[in-house]
Protein backbone atom coordinates (compact mmCIF):
# COMPACT_ATOMS: atom_id res chain seq x y z
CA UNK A 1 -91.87 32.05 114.60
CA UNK A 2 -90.16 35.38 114.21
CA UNK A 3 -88.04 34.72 117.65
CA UNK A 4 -87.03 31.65 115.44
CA UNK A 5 -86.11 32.92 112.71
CA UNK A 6 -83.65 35.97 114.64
CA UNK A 7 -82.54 32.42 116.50
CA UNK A 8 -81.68 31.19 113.06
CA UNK A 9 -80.09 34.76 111.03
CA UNK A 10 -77.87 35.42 114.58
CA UNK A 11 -76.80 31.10 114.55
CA UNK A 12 -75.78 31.15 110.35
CA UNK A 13 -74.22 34.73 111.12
CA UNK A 14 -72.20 33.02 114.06
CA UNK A 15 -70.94 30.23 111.72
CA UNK A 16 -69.90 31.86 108.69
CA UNK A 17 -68.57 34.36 110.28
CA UNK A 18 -66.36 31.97 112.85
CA UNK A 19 -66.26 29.30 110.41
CA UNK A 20 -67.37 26.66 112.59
CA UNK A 21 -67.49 27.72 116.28
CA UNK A 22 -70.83 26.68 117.30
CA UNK A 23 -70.15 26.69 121.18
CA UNK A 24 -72.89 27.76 123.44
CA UNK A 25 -76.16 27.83 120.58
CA UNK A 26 -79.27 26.25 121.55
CA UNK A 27 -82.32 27.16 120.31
CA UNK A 28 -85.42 28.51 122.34
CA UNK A 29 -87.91 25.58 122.62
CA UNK A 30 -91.49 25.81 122.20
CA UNK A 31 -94.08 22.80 121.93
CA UNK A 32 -95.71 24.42 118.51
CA UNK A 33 -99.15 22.48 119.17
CA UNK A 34 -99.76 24.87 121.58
CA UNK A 35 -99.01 27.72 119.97
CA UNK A 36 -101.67 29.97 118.48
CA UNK A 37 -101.50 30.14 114.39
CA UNK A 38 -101.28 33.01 112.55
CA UNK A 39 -104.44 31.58 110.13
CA UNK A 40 -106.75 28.61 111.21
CA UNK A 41 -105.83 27.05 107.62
CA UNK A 42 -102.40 26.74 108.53
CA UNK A 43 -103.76 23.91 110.84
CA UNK A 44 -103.91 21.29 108.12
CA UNK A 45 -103.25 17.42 108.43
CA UNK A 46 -100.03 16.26 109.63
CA UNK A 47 -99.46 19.78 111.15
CA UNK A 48 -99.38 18.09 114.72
CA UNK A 49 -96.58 14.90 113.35
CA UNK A 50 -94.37 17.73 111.75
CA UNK A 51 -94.60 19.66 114.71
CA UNK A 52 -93.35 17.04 116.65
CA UNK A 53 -90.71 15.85 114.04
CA UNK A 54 -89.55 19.60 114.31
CA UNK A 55 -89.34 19.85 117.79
CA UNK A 56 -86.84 16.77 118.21
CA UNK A 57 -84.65 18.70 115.26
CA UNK A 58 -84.51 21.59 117.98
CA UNK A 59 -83.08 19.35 120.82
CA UNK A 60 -80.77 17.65 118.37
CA UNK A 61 -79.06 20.49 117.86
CA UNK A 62 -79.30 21.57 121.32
CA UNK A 63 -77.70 19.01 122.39
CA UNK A 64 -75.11 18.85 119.85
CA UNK A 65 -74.87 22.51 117.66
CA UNK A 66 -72.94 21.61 114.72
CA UNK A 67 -73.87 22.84 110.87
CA UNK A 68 -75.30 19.60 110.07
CA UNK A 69 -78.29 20.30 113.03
CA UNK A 70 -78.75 23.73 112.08
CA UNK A 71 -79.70 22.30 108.24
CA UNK A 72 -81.87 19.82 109.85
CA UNK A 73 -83.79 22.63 111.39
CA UNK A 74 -84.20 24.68 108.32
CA UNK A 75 -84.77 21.71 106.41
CA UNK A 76 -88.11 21.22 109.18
CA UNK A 77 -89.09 24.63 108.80
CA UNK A 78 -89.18 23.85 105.06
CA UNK A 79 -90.92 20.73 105.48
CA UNK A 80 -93.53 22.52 107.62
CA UNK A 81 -93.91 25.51 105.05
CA UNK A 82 -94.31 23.51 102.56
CA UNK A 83 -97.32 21.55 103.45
CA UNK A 84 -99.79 24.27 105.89
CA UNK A 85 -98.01 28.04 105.16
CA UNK A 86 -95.51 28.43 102.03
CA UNK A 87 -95.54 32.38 102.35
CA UNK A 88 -92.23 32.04 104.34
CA UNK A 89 -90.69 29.53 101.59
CA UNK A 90 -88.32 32.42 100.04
CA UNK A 91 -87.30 33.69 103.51
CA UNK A 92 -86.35 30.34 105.19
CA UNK A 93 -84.31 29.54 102.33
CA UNK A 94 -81.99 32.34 102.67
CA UNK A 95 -81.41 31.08 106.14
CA UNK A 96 -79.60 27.77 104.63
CA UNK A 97 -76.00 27.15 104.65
CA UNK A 98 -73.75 27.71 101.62
């Protein structure tokens, strides 16, 4: 998750700061069922579903970077955090788009 979140400071950085220019970002993909959770209670119900739901937000905006993608991603990581690990909440926020 922390590779993520550098994917997602350097990707906002990149747009406001070339209002736009998107060209070239993809974001690392990893299948989150199989990764190892920080806490065993973060594996709650529906864990595996928004996993999946998140992973598909990656390769949409791999295949097509744009602002709209990138808030679909944050808006997952929300989504997730919200439900099994809300410690992040206040850091994942910042990484929205004005």
């Amino acid at each position: 998750m922390r590779h993520l979140d550098a994917e997602l400071v350097g990707f906002r950085t990149q747009f406001l700061g070339q209002v736009g220019d998107w060209d070239g970002a993809a974001f690392t993909e990893f299948d989150l069922n199989d990764l190892a959770p920080t806490d065993s209670s973060m594996l709650v119900d529906g864990y595996q579903a928004l996993a999946i739901a998140f992973e598909k937000r990656i390769l949409e905006f791999n295949d097509h970077p744009n602002s709209e993608a990138y808030s679909s991603v944050v808006s997952g990581c929300i989504s997730c955090h919200q439900k099994a690990c809300p410690g992040p909440l206040e850091r994942i926020a910042k990484r929205e788009l004005p």
